[in-house]
N, C-alpha and C. Protein backbone atom coordinates (compact mmCIF):
# COMPACT_ATOMS: atom_id res chain seq x y z
N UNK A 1 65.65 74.32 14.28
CA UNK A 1 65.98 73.66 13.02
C UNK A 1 65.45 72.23 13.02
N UNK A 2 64.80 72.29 11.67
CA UNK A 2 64.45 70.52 11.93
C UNK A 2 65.65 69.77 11.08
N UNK A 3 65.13 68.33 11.27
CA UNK A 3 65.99 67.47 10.29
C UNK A 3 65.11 67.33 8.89
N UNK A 4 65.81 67.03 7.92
CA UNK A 4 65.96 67.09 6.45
C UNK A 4 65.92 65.56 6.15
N UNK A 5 65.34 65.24 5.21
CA UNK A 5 65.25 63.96 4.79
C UNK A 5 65.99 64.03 3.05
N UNK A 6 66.60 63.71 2.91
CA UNK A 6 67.77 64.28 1.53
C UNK A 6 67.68 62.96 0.55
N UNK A 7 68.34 63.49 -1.20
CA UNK A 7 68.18 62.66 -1.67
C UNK A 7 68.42 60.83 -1.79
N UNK A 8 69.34 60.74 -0.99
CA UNK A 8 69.19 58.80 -0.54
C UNK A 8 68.24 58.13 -0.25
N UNK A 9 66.99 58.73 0.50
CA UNK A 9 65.92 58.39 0.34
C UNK A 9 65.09 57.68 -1.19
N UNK A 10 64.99 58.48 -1.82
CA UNK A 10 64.56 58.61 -2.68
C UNK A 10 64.68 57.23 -3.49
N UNK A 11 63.36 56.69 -3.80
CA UNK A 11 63.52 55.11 -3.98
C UNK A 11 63.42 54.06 -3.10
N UNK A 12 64.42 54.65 -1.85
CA UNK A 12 64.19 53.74 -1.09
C UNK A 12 63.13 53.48 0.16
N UNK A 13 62.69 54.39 1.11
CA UNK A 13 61.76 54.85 1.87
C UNK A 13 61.72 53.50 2.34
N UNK A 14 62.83 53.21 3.55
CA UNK A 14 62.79 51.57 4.18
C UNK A 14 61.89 51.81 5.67
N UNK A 15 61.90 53.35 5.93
CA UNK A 15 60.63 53.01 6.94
C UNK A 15 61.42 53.20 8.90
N UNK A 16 62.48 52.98 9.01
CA UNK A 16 63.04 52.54 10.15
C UNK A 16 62.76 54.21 10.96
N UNK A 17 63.37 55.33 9.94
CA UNK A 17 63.23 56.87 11.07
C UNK A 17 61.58 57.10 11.39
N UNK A 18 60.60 56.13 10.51
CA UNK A 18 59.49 56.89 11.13
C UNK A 18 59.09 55.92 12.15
N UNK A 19 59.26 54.76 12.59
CA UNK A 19 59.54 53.72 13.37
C UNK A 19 59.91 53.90 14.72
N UNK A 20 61.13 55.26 14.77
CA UNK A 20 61.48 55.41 15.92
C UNK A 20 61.27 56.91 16.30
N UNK A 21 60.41 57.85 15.48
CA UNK A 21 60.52 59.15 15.62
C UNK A 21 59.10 59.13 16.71
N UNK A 22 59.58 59.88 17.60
CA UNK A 22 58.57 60.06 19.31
C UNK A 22 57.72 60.66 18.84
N UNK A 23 57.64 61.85 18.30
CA UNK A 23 56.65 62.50 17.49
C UNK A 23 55.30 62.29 16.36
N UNK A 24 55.91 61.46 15.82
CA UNK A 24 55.50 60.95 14.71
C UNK A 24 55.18 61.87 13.60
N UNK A 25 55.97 62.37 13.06
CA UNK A 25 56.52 63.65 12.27
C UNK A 25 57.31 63.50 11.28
N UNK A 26 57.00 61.76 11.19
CA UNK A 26 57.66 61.59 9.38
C UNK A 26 56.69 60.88 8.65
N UNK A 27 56.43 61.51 7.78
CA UNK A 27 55.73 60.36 6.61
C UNK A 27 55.95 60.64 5.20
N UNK A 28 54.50 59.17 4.20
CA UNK A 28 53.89 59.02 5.24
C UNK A 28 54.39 57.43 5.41
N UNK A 29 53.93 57.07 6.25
CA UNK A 29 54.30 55.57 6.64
C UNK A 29 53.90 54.72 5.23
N UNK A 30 54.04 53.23 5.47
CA UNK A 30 53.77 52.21 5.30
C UNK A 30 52.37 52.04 5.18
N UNK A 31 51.50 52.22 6.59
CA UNK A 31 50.69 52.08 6.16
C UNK A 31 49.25 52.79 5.73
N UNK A 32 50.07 54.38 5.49
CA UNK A 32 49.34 54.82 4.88
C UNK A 32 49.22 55.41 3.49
N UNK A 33 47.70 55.60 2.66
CA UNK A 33 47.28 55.44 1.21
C UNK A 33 48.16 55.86 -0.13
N UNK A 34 48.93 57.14 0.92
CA UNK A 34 49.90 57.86 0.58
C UNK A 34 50.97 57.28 -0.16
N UNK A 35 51.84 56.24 0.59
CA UNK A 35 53.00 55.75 0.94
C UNK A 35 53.45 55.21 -0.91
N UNK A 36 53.01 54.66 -1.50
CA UNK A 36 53.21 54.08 -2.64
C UNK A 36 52.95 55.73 -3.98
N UNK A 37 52.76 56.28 -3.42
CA UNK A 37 52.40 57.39 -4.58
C UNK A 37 53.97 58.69 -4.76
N UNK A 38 54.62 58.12 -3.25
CA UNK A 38 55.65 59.50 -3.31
C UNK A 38 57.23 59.28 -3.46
N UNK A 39 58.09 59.25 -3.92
CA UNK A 39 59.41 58.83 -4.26
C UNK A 39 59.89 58.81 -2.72
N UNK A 40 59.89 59.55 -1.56
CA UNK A 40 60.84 59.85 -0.18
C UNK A 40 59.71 59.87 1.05
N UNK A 41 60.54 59.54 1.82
CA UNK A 41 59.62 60.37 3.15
C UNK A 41 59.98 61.30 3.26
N UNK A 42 59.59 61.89 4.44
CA UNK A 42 59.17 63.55 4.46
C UNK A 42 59.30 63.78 5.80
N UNK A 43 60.23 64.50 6.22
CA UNK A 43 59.73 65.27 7.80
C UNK A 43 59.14 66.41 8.13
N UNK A 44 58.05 66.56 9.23
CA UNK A 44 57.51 68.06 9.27
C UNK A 44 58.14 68.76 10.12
N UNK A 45 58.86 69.78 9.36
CA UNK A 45 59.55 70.89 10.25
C UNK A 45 58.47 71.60 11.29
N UNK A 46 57.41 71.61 11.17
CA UNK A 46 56.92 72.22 12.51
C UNK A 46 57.05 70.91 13.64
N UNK A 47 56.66 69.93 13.58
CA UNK A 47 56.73 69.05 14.88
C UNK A 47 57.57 68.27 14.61
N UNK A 48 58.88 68.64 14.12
CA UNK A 48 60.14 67.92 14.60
C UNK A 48 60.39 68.51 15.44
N UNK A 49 61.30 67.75 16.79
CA UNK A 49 61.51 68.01 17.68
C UNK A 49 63.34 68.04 17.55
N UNK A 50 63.63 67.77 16.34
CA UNK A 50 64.99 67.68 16.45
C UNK A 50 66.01 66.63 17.54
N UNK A 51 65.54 65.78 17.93
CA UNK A 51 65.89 64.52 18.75
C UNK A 51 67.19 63.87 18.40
N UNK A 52 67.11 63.97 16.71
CA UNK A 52 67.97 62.63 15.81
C UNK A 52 67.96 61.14 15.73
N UNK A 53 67.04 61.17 16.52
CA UNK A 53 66.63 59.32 16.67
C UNK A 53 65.98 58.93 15.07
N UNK A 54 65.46 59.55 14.19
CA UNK A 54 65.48 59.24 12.61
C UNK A 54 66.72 59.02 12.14
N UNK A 55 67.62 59.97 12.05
CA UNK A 55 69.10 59.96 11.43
C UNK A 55 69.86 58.73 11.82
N UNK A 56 69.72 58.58 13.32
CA UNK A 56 70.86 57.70 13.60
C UNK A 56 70.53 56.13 13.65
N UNK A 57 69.07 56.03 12.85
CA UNK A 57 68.60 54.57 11.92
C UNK A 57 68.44 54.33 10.53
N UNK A 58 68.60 55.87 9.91
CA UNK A 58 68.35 55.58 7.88
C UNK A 58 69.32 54.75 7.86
N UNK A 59 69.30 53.87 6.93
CA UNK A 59 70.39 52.82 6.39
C UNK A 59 70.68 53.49 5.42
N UNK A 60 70.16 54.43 4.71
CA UNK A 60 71.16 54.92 3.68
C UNK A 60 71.50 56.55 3.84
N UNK A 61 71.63 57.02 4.98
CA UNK A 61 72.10 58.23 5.44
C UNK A 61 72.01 59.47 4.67
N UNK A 62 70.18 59.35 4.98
CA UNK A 62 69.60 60.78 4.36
C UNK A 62 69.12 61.76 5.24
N UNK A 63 69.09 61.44 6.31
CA UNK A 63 68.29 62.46 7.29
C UNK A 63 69.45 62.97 8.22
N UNK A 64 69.56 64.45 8.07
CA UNK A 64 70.65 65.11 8.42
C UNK A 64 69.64 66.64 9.30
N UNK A 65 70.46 67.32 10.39
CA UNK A 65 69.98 68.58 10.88
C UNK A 65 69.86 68.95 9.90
N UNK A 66 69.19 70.16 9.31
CA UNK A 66 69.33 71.54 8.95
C UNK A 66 70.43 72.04 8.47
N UNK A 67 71.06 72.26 9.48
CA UNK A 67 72.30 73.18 9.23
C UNK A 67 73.43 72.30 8.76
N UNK A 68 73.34 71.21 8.62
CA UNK A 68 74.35 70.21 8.30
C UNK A 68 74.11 69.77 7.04
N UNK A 69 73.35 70.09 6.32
CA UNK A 69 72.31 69.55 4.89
C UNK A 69 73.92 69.92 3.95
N UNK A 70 74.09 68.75 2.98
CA UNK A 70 75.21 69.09 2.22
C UNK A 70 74.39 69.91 1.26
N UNK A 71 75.18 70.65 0.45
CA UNK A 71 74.99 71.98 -0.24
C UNK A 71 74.31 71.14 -1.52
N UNK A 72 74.32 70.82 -1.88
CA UNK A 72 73.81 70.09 -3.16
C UNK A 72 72.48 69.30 -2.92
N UNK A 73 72.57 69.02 -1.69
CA UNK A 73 71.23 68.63 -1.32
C UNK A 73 69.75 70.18 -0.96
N UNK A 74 70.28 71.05 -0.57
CA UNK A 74 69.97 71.87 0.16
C UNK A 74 68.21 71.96 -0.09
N UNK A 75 68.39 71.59 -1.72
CA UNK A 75 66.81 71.84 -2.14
C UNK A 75 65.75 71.18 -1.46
N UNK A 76 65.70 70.26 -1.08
CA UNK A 76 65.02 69.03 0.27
C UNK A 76 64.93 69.92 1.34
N UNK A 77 65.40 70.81 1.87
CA UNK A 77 64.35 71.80 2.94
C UNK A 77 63.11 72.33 2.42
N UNK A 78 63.47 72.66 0.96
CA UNK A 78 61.66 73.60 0.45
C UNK A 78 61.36 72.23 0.38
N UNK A 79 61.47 71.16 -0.65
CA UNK A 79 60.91 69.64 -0.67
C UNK A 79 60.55 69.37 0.44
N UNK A 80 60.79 68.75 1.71
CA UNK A 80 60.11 68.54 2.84
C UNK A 80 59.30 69.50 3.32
N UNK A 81 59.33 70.86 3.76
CA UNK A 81 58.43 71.74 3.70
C UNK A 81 56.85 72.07 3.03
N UNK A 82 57.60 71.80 1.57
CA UNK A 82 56.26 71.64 0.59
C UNK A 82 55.73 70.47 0.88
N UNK A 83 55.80 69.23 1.61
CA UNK A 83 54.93 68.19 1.41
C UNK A 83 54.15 68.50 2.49
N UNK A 84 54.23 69.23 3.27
CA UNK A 84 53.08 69.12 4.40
C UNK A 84 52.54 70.72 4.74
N UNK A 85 53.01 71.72 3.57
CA UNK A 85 51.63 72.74 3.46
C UNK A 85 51.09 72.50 2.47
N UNK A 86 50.96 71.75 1.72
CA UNK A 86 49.60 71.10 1.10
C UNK A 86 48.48 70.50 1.75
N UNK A 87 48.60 69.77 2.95
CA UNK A 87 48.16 69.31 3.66
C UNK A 87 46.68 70.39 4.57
């Protein structure tokens, strides 16, 4: 299961979970072309490693496991998913 990046994001994208993610399996960053065009960041469920070192820095407590995703959020698994098989 990966982690979920949920609606609190949204707007805000302050940058800190992709900062500390070992992987580098959130975007897209800051400084890339991307970054200004997309409302949230995004995690890739294939190379999350599931760590939680993203979660336990959002300041506004959007990035949750999987299986912990509140129900109303739930739609942000296909949303994160879909941003990186376009790719």
């Amino acid at each position: 299961m990966a982690f979920i990046i949920a609606q609190p994001c949204i707007g805000e994208k302050s940058g800190e979970c992709f900062q500390v993610c070992p992987v580098d399996c959130i975007h897209p960053r800051q400084d890339e072309p991307e970054f200004d065009q997309v409302e949230q960041l995004y995690i890739d469920p294939v190379n999350c490693i599931n760590c939680g070192a993203c979660a336990s820095v959002c300041p506004v407590e959007a990035i949750y496991p999987e299986e912990d995703l509140p129900e109303e959020w739930k739609s942000f698994i296909e949303i994160n998913a879909k941003h990186y098989q376009k790719e």
